[in-house]
C-alpha atoms as a PDB file:
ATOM      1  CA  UNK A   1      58.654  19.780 383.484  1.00  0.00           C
ATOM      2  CA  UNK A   2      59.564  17.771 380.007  1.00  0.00           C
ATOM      3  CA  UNK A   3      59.438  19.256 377.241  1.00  0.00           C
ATOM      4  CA  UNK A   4      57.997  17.244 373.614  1.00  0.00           C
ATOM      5  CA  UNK A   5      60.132  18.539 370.701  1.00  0.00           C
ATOM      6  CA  UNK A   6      59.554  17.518 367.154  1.00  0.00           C
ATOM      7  CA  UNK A   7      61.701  16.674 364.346  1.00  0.00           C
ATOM      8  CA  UNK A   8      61.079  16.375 360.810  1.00  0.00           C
ATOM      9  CA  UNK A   9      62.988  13.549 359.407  1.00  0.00           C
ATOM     10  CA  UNK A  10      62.645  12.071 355.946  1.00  0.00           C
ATOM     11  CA  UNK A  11      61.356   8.270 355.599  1.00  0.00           C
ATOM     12  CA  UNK A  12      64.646   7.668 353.380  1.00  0.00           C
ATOM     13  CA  UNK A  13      67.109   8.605 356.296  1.00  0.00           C
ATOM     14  CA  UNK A  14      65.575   6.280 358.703  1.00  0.00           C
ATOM     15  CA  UNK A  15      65.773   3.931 355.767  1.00  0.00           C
ATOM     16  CA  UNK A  16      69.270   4.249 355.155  1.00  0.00           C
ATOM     17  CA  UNK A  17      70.188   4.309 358.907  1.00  0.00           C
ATOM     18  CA  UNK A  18      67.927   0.896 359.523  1.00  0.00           C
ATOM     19  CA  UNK A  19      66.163   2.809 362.302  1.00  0.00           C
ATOM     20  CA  UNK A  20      62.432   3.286 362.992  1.00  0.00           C
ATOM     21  CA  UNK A  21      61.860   6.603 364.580  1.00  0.00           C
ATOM     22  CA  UNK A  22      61.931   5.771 368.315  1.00  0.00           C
ATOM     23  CA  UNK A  23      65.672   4.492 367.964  1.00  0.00           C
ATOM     24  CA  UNK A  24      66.433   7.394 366.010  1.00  0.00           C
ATOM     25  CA  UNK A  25      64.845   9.917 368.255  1.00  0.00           C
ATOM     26  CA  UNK A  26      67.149   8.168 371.463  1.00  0.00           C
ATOM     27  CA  UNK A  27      70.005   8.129 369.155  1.00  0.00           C
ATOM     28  CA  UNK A  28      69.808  11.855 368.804  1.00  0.00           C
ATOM     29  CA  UNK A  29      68.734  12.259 372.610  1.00  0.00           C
ATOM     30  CA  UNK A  30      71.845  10.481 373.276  1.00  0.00           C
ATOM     31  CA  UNK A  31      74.102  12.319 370.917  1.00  0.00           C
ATOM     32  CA  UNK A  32      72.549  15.566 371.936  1.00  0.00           C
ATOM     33  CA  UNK A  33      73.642  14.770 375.661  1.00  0.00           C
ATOM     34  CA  UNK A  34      77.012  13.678 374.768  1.00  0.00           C
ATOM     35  CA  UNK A  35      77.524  16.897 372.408  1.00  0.00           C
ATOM     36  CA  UNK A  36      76.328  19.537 375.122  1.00  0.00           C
ATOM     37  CA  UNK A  37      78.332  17.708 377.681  1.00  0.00           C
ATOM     38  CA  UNK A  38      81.559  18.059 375.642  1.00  0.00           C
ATOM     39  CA  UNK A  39      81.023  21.497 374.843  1.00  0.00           C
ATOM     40  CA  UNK A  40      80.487  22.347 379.050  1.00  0.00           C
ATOM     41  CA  UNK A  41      76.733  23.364 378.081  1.00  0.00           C
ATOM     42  CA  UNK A  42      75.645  20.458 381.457  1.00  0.00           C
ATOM     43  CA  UNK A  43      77.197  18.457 383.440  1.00  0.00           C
ATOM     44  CA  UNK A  44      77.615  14.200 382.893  1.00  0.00           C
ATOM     45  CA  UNK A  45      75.115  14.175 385.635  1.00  0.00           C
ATOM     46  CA  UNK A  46      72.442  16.077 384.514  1.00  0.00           C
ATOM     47  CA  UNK A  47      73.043  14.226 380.901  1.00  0.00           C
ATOM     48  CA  UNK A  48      72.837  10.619 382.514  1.00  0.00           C
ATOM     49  CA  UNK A  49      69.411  12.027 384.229  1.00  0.00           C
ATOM     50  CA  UNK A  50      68.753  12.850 381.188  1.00  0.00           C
ATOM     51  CA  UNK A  51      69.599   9.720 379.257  1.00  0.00           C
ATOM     52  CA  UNK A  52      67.789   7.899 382.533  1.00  0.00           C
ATOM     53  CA  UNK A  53      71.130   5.601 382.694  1.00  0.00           C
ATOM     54  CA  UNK A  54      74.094   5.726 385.416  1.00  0.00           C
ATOM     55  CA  UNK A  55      76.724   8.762 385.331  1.00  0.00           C
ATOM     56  CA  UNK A  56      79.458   5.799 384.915  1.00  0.00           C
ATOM     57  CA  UNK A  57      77.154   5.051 381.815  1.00  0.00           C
ATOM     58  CA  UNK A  58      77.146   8.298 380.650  1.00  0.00           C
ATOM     59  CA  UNK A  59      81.197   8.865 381.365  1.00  0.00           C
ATOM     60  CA  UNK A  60      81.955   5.559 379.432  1.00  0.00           C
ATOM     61  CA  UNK A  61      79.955   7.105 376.594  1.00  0.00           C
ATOM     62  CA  UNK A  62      81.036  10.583 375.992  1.00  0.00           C
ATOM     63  CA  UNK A  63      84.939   9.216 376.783  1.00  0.00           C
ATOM     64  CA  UNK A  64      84.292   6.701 373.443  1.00  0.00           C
ATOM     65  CA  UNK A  65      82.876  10.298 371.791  1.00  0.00           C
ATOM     66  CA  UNK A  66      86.152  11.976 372.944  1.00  0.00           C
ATOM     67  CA  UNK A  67      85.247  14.196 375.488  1.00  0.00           C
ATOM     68  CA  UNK A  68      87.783  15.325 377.738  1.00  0.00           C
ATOM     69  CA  UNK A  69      86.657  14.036 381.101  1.00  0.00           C
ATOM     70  CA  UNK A  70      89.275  15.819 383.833  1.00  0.00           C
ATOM     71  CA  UNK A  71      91.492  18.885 383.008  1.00  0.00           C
ATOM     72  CA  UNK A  72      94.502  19.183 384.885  1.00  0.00           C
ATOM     73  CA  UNK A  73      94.049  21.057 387.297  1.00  0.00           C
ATOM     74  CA  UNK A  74      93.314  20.563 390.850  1.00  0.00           C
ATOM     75  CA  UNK A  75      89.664  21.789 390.945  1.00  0.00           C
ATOM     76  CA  UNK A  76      88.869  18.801 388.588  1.00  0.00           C
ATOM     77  CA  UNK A  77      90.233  16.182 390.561  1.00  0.00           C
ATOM     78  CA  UNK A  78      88.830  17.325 393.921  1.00  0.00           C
ATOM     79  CA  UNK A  79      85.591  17.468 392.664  1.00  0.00           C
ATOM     80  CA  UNK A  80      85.616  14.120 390.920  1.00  0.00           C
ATOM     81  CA  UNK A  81      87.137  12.381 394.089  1.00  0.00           C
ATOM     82  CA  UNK A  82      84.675  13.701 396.367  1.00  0.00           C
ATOM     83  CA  UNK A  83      82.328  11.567 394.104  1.00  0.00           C
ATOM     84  CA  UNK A  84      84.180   8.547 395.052  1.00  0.00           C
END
């Protein structure tokens, strides 16, 4: 089930950021993905469901945003290779 949640944003922000309010709510959607992601809150699949674009997508995203993709350790690897 979605979930509709509203923001109130002043007319001057979307101004200043050259955005109309649709762009600004996926820019938000986005960085909210990317930010929960990072902080091990979901997983880059459920965000690229999320986002409604490919988990490479997604990856090639938060990696630009600095997220850590693959510890070391041999947990990580395993699972990402049985991806593959």
């Amino acid at each position: 089930m979605n979930r509709i949640i509203e923001i109130d944003c002043p007319l001057e922000l979307l101004i200043g950021l050259h955005l109309n309010a649709e762009r600004f709510a996926d820019y938000l959607k986005r960085q909210a993905a990317i930010s929960l992601f990072k902080e091990g809150r979901i997983s880059s699949g459920m965000a690229a469901t999320w986002l409604e674009i490919p988990r490479a997508n997604f990856l090639h995203l938060a990696w630009d945003a600095g997220a850590v993709l693959m510890e070391d350790s041999g947990d990580d690897l395993m699972r990402e290779t049985a991806l593959l």
